[in-house]
N, C-alpha and C. Protein backbone atom coordinates (compact mmCIF):
# COMPACT_ATOMS: atom_id res chain seq x y z
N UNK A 1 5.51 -1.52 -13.94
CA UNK A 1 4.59 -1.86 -12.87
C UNK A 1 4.28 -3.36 -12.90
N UNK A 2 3.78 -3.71 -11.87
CA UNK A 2 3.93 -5.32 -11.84
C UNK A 2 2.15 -5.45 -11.46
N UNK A 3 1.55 -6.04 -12.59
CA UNK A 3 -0.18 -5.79 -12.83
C UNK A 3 -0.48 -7.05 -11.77
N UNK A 4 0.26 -8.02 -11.94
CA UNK A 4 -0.43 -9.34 -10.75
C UNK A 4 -0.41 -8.76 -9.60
N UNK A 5 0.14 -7.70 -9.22
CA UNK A 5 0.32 -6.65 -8.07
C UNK A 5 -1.46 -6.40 -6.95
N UNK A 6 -1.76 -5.69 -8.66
CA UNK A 6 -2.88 -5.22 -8.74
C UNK A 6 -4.44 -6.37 -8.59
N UNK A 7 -4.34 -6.74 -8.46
CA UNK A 7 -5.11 -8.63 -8.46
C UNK A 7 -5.89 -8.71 -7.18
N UNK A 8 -4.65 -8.40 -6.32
CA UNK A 8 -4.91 -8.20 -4.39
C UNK A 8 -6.37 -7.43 -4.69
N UNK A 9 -6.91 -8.10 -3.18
CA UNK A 9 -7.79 -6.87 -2.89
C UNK A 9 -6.68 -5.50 -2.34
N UNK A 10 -7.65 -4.48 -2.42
CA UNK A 10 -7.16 -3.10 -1.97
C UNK A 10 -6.47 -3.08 -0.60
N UNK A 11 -7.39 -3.25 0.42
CA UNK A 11 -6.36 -3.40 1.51
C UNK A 11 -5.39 -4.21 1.79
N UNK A 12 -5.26 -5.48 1.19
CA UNK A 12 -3.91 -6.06 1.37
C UNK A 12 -2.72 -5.41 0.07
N UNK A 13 -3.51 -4.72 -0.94
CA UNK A 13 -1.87 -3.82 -1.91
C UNK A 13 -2.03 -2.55 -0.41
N UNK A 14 -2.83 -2.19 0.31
CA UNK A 14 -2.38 -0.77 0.68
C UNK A 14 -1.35 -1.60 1.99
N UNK A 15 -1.86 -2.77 2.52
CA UNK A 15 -1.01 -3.46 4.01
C UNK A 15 0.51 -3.51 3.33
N UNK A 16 0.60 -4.04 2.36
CA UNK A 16 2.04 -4.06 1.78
C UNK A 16 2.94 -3.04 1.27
N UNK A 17 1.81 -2.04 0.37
CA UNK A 17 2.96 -1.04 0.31
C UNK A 17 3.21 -0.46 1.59
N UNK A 18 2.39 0.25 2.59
CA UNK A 18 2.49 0.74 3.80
C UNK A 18 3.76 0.01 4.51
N UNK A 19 3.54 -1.06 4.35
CA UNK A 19 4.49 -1.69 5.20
C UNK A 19 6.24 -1.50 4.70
N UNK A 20 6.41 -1.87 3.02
CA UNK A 20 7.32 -1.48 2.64
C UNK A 20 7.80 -0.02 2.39
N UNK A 21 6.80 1.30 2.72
CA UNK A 21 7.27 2.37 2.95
C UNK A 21 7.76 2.24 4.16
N UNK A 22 7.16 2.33 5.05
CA UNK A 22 7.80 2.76 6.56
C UNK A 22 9.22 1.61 6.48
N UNK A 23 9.66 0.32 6.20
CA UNK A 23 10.93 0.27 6.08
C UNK A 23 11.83 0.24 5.08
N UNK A 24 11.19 1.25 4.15
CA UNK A 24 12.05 1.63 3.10
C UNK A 24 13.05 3.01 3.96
N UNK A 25 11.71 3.24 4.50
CA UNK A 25 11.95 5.05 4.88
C UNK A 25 13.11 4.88 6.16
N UNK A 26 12.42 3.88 7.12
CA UNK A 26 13.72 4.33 8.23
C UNK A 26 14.78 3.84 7.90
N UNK A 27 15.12 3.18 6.51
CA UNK A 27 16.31 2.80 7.05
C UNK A 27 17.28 3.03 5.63
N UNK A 28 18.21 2.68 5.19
CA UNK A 28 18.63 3.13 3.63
C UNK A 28 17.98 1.43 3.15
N UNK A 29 18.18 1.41 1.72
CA UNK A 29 18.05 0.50 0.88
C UNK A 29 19.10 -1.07 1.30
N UNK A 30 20.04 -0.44 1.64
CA UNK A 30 20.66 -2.47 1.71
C UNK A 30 20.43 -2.72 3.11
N UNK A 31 19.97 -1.49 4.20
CA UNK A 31 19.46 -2.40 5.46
C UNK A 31 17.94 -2.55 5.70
N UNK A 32 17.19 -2.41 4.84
CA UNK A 32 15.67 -2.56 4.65
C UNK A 32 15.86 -4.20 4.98
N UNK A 33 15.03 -4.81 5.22
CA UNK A 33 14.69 -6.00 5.61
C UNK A 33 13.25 -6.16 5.04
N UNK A 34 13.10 -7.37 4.47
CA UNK A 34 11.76 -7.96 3.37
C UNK A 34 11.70 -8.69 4.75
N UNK A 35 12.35 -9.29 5.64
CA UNK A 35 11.86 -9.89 6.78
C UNK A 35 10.73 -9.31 7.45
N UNK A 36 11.32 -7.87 7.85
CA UNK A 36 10.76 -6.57 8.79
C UNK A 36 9.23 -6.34 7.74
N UNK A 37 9.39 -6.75 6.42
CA UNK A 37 8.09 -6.05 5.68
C UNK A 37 7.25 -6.45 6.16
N UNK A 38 7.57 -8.21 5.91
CA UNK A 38 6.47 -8.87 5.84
C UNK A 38 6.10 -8.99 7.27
N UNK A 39 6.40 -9.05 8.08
CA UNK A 39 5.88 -8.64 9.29
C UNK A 39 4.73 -7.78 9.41
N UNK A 40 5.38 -6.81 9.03
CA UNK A 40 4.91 -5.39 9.36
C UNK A 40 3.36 -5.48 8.45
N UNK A 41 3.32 -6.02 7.01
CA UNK A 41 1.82 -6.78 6.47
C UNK A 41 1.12 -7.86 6.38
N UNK A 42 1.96 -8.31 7.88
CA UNK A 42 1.12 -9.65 7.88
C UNK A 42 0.99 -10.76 6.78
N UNK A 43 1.88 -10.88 5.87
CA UNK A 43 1.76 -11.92 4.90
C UNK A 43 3.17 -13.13 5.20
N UNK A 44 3.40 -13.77 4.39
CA UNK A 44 4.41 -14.66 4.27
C UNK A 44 5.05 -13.92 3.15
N UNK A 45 6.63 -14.39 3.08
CA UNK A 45 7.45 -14.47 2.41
C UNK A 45 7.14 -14.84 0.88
N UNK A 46 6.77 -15.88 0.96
CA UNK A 46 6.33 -16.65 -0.46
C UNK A 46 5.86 -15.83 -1.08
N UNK A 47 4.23 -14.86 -0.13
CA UNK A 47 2.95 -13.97 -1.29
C UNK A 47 4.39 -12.98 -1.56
N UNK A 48 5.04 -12.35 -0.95
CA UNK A 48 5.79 -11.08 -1.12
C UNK A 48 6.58 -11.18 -2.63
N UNK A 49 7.30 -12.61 -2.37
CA UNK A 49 7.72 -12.43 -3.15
C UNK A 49 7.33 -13.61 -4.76
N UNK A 50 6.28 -13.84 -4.42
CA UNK A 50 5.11 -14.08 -5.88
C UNK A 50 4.93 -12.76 -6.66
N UNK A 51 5.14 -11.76 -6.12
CA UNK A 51 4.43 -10.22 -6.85
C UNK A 51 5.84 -9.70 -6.52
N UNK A 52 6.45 -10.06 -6.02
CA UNK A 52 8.16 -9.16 -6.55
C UNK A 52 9.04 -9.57 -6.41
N UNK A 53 10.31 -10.62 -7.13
CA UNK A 53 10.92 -11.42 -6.87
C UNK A 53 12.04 -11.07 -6.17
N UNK A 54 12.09 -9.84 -5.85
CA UNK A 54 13.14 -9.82 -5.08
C UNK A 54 12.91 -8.43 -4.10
N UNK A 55 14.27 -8.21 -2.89
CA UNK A 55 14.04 -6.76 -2.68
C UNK A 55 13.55 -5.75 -3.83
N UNK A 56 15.00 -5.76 -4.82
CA UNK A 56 15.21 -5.06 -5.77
C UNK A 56 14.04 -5.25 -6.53
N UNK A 57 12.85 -5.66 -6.86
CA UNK A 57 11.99 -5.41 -7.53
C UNK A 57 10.34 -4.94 -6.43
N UNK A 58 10.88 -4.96 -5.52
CA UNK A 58 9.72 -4.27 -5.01
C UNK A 58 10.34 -2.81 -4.68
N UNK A 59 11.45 -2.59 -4.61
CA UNK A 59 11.81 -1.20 -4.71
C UNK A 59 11.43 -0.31 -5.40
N UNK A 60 11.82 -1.16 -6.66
CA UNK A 60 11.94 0.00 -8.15
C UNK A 60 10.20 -0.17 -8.30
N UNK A 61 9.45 -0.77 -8.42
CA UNK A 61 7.80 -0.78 -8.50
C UNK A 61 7.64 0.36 -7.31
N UNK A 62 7.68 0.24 -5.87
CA UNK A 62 7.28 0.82 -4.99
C UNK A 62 7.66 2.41 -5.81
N UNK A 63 8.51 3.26 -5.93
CA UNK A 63 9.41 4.09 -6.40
C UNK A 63 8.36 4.38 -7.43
N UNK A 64 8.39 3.81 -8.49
CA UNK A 64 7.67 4.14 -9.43
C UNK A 64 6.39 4.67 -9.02
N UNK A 65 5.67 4.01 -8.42
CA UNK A 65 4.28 3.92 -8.15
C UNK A 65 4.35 5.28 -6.77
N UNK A 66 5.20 5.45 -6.33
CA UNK A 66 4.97 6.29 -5.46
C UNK A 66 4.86 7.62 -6.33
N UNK A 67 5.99 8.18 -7.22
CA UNK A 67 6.47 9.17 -8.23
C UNK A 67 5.09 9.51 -8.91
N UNK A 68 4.37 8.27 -9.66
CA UNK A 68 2.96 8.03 -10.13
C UNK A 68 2.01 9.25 -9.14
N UNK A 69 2.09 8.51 -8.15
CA UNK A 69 1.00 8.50 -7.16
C UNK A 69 1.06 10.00 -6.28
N UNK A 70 2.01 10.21 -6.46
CA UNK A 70 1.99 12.29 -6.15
C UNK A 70 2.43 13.18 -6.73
N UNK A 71 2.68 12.59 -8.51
CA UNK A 71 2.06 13.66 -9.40
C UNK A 71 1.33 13.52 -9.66
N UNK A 72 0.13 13.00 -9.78
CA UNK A 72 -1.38 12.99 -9.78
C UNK A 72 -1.82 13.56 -8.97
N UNK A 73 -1.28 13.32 -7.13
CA UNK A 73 -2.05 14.58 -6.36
C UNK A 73 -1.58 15.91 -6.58
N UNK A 74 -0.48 16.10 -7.39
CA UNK A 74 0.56 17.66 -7.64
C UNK A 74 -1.21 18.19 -8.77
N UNK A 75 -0.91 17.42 -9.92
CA UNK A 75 -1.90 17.75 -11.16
C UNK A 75 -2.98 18.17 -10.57
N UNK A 76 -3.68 17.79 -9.04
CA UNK A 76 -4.83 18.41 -8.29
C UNK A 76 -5.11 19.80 -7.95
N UNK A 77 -3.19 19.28 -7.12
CA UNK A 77 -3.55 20.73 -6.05
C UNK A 77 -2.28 21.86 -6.68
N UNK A 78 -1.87 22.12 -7.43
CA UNK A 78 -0.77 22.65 -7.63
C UNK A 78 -1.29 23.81 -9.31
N UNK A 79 -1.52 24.82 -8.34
CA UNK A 79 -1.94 25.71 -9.63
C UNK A 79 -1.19 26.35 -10.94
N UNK A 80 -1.64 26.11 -12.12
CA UNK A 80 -0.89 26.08 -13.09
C UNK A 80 -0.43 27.81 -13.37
N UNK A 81 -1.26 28.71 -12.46
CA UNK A 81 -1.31 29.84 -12.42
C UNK A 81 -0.65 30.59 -11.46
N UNK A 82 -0.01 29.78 -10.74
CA UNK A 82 0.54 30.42 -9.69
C UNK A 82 2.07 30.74 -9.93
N UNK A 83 2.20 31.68 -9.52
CA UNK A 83 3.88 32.08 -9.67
C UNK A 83 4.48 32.79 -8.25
N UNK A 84 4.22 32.76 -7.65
CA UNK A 84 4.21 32.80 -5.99
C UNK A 84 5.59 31.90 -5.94
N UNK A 85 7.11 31.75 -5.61
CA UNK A 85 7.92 30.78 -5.39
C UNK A 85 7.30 29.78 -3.84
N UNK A 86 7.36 30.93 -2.87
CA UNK A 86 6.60 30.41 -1.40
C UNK A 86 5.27 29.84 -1.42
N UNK A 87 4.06 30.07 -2.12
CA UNK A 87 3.26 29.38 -2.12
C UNK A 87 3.33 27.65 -3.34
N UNK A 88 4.21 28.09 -4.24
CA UNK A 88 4.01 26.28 -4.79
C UNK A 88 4.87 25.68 -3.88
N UNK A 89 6.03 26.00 -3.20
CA UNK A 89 6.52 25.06 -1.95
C UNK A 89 5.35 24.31 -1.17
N UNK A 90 4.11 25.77 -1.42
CA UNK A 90 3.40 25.43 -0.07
C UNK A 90 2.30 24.43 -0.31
N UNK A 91 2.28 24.18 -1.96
CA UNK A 91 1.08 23.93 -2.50
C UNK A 91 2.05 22.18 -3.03
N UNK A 92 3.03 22.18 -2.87
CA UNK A 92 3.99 20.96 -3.16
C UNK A 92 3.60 19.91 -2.10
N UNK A 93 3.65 20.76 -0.60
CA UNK A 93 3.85 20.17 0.62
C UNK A 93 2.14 19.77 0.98
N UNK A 94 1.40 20.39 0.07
CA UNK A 94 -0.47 20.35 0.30
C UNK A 94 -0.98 19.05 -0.38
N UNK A 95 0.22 18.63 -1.44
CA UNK A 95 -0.04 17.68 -2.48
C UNK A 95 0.37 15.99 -1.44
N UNK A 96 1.82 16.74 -0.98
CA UNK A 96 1.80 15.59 -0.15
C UNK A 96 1.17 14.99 1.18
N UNK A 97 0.79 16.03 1.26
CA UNK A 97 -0.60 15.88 2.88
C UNK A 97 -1.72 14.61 2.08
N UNK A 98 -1.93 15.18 0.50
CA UNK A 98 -2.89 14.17 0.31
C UNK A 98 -2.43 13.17 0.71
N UNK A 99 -1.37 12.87 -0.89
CA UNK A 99 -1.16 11.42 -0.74
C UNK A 99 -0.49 10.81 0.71
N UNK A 100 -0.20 11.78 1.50
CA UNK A 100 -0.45 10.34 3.58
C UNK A 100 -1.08 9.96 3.86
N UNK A 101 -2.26 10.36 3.59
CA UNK A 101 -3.76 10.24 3.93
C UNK A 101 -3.63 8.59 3.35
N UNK A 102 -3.73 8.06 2.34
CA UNK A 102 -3.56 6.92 2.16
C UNK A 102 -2.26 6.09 2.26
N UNK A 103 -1.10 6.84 1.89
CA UNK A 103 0.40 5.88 2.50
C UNK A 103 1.22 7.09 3.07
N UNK A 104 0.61 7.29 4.50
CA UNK A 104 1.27 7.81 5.65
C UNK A 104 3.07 8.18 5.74
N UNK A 105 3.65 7.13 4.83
CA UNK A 105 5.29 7.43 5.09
C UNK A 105 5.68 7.69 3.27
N UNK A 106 4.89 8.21 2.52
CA UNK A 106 5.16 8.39 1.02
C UNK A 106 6.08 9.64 0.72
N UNK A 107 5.76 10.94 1.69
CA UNK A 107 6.13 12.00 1.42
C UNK A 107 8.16 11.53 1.59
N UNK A 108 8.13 11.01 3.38
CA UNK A 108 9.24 10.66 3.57
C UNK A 108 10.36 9.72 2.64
N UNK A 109 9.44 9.01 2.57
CA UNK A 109 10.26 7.48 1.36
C UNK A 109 10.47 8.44 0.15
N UNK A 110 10.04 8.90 -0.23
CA UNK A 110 10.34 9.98 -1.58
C UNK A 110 11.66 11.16 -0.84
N UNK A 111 11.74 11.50 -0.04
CA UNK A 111 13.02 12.01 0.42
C UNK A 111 13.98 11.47 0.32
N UNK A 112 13.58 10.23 1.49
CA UNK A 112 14.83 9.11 2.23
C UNK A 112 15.66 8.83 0.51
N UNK A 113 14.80 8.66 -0.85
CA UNK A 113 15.25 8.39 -1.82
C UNK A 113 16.02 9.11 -2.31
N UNK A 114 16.06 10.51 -2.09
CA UNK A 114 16.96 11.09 -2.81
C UNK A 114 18.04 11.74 -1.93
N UNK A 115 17.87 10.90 -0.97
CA UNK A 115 19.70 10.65 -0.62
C UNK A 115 20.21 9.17 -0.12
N UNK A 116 19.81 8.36 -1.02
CA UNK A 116 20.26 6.91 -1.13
C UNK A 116 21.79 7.28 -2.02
N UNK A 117 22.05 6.79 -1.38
CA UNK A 117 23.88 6.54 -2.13
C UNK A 117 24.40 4.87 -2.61
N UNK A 118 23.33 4.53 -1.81
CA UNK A 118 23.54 2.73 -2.70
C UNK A 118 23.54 2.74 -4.18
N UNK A 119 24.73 2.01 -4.89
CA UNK A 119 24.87 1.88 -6.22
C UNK A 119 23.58 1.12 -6.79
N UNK A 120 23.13 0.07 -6.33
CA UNK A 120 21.91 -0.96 -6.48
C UNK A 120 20.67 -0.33 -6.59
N UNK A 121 20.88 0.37 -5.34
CA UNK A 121 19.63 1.27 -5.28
C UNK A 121 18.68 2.41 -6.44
N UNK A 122 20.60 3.25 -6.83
CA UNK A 122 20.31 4.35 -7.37
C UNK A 122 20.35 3.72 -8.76
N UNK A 123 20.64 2.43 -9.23
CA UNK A 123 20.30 2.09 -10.40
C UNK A 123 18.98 1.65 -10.86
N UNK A 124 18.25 1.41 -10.03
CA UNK A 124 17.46 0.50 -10.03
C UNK A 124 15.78 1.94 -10.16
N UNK A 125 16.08 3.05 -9.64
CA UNK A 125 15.26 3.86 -9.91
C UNK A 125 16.11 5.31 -10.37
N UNK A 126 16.97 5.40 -10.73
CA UNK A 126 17.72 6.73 -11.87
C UNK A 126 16.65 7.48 -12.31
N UNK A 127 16.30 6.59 -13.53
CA UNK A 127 15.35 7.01 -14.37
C UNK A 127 13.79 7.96 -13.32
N UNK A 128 13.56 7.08 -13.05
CA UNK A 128 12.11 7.66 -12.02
C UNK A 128 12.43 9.06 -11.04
N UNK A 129 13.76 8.86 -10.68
CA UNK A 129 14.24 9.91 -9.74
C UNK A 129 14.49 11.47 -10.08
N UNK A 130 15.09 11.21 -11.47
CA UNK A 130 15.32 12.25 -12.46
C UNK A 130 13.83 12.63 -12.88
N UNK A 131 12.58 11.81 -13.41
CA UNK A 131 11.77 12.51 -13.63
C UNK A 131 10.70 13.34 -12.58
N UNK A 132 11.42 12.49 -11.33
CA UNK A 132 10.44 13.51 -9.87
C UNK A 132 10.98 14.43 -10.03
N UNK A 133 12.39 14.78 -9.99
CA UNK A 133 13.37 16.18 -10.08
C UNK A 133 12.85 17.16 -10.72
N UNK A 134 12.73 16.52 -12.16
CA UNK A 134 12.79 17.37 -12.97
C UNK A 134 10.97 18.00 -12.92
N UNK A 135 10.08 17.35 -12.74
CA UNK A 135 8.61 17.33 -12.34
C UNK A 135 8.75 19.12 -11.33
N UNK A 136 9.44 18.29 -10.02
CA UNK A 136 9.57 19.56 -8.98
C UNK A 136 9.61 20.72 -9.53
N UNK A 137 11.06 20.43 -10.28
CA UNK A 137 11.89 21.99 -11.25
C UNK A 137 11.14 22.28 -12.46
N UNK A 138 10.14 21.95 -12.32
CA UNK A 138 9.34 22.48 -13.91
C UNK A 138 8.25 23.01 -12.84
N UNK A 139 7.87 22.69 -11.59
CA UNK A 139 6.90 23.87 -11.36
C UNK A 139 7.07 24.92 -10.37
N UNK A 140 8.29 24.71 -9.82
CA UNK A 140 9.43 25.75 -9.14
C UNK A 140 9.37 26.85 -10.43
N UNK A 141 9.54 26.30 -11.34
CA UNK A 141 10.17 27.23 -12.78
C UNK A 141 9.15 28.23 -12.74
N UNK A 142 7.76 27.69 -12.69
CA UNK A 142 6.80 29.02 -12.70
C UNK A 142 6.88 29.78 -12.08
N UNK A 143 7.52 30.30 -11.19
CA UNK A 143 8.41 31.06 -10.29
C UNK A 143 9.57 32.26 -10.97
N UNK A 144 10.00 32.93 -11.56
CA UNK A 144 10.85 33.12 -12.16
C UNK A 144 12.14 34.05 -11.22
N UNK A 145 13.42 33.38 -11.05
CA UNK A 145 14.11 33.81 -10.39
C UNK A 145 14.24 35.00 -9.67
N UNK A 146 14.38 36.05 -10.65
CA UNK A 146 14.37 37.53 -9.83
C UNK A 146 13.09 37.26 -8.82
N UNK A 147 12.00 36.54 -8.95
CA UNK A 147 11.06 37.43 -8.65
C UNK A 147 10.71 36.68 -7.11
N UNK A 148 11.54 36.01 -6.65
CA UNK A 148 11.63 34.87 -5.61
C UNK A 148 12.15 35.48 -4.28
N UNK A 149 12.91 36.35 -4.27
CA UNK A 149 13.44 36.50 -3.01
C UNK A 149 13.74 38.11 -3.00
N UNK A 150 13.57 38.75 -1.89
CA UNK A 150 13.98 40.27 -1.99
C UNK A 150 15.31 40.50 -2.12
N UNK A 151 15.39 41.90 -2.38
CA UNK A 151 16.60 42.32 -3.10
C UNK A 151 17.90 41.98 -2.20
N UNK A 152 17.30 42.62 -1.02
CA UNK A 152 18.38 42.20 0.32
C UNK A 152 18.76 41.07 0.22
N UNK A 153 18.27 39.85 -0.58
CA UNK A 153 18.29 38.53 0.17
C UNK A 153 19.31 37.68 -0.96
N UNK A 154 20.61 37.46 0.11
CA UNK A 154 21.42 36.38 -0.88
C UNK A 154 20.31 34.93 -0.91
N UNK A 155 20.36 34.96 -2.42
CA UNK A 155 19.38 33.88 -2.92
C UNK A 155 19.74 32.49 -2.25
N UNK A 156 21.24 32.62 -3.28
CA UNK A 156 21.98 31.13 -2.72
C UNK A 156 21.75 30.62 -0.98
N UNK A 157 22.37 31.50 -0.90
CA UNK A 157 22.02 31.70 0.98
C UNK A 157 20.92 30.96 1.56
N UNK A 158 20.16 31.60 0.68
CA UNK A 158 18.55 31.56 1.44
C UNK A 158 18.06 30.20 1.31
N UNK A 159 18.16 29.82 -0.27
CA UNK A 159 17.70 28.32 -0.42
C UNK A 159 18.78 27.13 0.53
N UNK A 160 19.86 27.75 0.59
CA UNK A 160 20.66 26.36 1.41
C UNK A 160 19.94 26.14 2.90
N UNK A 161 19.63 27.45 3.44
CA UNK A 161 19.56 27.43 5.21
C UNK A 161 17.93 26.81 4.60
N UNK A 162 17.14 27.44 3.64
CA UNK A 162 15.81 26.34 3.73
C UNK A 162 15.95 24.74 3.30
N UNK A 163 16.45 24.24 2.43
CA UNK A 163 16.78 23.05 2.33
C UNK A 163 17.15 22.24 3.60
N UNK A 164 17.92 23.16 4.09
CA UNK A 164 18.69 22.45 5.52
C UNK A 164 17.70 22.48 6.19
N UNK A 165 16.88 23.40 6.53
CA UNK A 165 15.82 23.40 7.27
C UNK A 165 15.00 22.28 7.29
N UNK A 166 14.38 22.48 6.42
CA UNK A 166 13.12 21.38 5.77
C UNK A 166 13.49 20.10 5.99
N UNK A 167 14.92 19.94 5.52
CA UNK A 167 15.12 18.35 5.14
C UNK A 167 15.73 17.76 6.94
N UNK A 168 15.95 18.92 7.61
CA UNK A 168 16.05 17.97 8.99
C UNK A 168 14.88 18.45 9.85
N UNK A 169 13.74 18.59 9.16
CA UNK A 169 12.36 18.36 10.12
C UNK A 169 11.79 16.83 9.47
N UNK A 170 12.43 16.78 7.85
CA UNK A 170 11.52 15.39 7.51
C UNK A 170 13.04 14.50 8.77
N UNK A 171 13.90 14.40 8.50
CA UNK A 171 14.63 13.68 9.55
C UNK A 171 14.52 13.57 11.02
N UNK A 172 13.52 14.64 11.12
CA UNK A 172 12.96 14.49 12.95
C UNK A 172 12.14 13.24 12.83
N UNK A 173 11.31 13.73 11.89
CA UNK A 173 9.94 12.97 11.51
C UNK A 173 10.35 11.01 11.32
N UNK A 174 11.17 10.69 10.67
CA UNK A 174 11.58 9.73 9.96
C UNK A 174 12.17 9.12 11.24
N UNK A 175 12.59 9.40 12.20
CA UNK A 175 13.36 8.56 13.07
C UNK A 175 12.52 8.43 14.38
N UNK A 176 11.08 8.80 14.05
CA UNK A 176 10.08 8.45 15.19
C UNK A 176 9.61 7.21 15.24
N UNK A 177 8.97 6.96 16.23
CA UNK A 177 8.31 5.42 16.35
C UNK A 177 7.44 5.17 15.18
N UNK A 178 6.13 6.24 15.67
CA UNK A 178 5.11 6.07 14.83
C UNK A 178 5.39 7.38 14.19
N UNK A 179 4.48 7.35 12.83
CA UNK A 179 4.39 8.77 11.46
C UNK A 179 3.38 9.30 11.94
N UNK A 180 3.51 10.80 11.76
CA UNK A 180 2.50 11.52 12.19
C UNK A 180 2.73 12.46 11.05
N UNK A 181 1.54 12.07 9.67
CA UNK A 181 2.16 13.00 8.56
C UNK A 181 1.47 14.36 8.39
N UNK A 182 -0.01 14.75 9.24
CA UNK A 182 -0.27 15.37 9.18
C UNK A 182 0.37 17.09 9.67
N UNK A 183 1.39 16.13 11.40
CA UNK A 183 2.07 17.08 12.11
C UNK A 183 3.63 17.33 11.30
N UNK A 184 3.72 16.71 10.45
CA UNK A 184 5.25 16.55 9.43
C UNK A 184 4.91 17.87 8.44
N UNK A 185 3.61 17.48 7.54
CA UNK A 185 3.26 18.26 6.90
C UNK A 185 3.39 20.22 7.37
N UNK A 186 2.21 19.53 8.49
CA UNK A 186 2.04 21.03 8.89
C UNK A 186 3.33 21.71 9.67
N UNK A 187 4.41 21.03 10.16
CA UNK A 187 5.87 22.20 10.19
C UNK A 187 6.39 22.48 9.18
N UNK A 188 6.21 21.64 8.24
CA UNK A 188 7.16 22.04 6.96
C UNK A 188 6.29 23.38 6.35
N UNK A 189 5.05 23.28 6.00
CA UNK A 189 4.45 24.19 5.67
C UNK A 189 4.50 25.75 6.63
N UNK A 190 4.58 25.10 8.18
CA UNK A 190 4.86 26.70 8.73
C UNK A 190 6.33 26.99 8.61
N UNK A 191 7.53 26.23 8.25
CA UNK A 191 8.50 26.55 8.29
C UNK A 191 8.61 27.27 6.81
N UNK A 192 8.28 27.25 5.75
CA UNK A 192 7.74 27.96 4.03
C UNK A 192 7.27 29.38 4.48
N UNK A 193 5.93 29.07 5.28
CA UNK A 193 5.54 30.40 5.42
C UNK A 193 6.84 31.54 6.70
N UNK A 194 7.28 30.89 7.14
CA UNK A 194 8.10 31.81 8.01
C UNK A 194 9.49 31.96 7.39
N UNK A 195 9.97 31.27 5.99
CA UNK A 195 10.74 31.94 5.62
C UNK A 195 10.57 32.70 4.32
N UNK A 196 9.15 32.92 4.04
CA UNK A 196 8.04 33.89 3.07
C UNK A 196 8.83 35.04 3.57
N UNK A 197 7.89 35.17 5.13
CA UNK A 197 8.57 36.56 5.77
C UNK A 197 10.00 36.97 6.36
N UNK A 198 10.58 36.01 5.82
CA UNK A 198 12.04 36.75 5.91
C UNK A 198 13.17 37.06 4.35
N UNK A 199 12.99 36.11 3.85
CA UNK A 199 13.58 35.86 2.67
C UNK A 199 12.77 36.47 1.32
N UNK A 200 11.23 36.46 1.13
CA UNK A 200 10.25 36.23 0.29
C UNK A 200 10.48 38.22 -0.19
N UNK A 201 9.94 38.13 -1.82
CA UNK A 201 9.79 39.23 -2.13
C UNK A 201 8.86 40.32 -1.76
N UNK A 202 8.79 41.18 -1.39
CA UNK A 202 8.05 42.05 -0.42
C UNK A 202 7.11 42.72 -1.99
N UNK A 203 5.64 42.29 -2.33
CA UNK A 203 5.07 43.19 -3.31
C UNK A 203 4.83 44.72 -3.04
């Protein structure tokens, strides 16, 4: 983490990261523009890059700090007791409602990341990416396979058409003008609960 970061008052660290999410998010990593950032927070070039000398280091900070910043809201809202597969999806997607509330394009930029195919990119946060993964799959895990999907239901099956699902509503979302994370949130969450009742284990 880069602490001179931290120095800013609050609303000019929230004008900058904000700004470097939303063009982290629409676009991949080598066509992001630090031009387009600083725009977008109203600063100069120079402050941007006094606190991160380069793209590549406001990436891998941003990344970090995002990973930070919604497992702490997971540790909130995400019950250690729950074994429901459909409700921690639902309670995953509740975690990220928080953290929009303060950086509106976080849920997305944490997607858009894990399908960056830039070599630069994916070096530069590996490490961080693997531990969101593995974060996810440790509370998916409380879930225990059999007990996830009805008998009828090819598993494999089921998780591909939801993946596909999910991941091209955040791609509706991501290629809009403006973020609307509350209305992002809330399809993804009715799209969980409507494949509860098709796929989900019948108690």
């Amino acid at each position: 983490m880069n602490e001179k970061f931290f120095d800013l008052s609050m609303e000019k660290q929230d004008k900058i990261m904000n700004a470097a999410l939303k063009v982290f998010t629409k676009n991949r990593y080598k066509h992001a523009s630090t031009d387009v950032i600083i725009k977008e927070a109203g600063i100069s070039k120079g402050l941007l890059f006094h606190y991160f000398t380069s793209k590549a280091g406001l990436y891998s900070f941003l990344y970090a700090y995002c990973v930070k910043y919604v497992s702490m809201e997971r540790n909130q809202m995400i019950s250690a007791e729950e074994s429901n597969y459909f409700n921690l999806l639902f309670q995953i997607e509740q975690s990220n409602l928080r953290a929009t509330r303060k950086y509106p394009y976080i849920a997305l930029f944490l997607d858009r990341v894990l399908e960056e195919v830039d070599t630069e990119a994916e070096a530069l946060i590996c490490e961080k990416r693997e531990e969101y993964l593995e974060e996810t799959k440790r509370i998916l895990m409380q879930s225990s396979q059999e007990n996830r999907f009805s008998q009828t239901t090819d598993a494999v099956r089921a998780e591909e058409i939801m993946q596909y699902t999910l991941s091209g509503i955040r791609g509706r979302f991501r290629s809009q003008q403006e973020m609307q994370p509350e209305l992002l949130i809330h399809s993804l969450c009715e799209s969980i609960r409507y494949f509860e009742q098709l796929f989900g284990r019948k108690e």
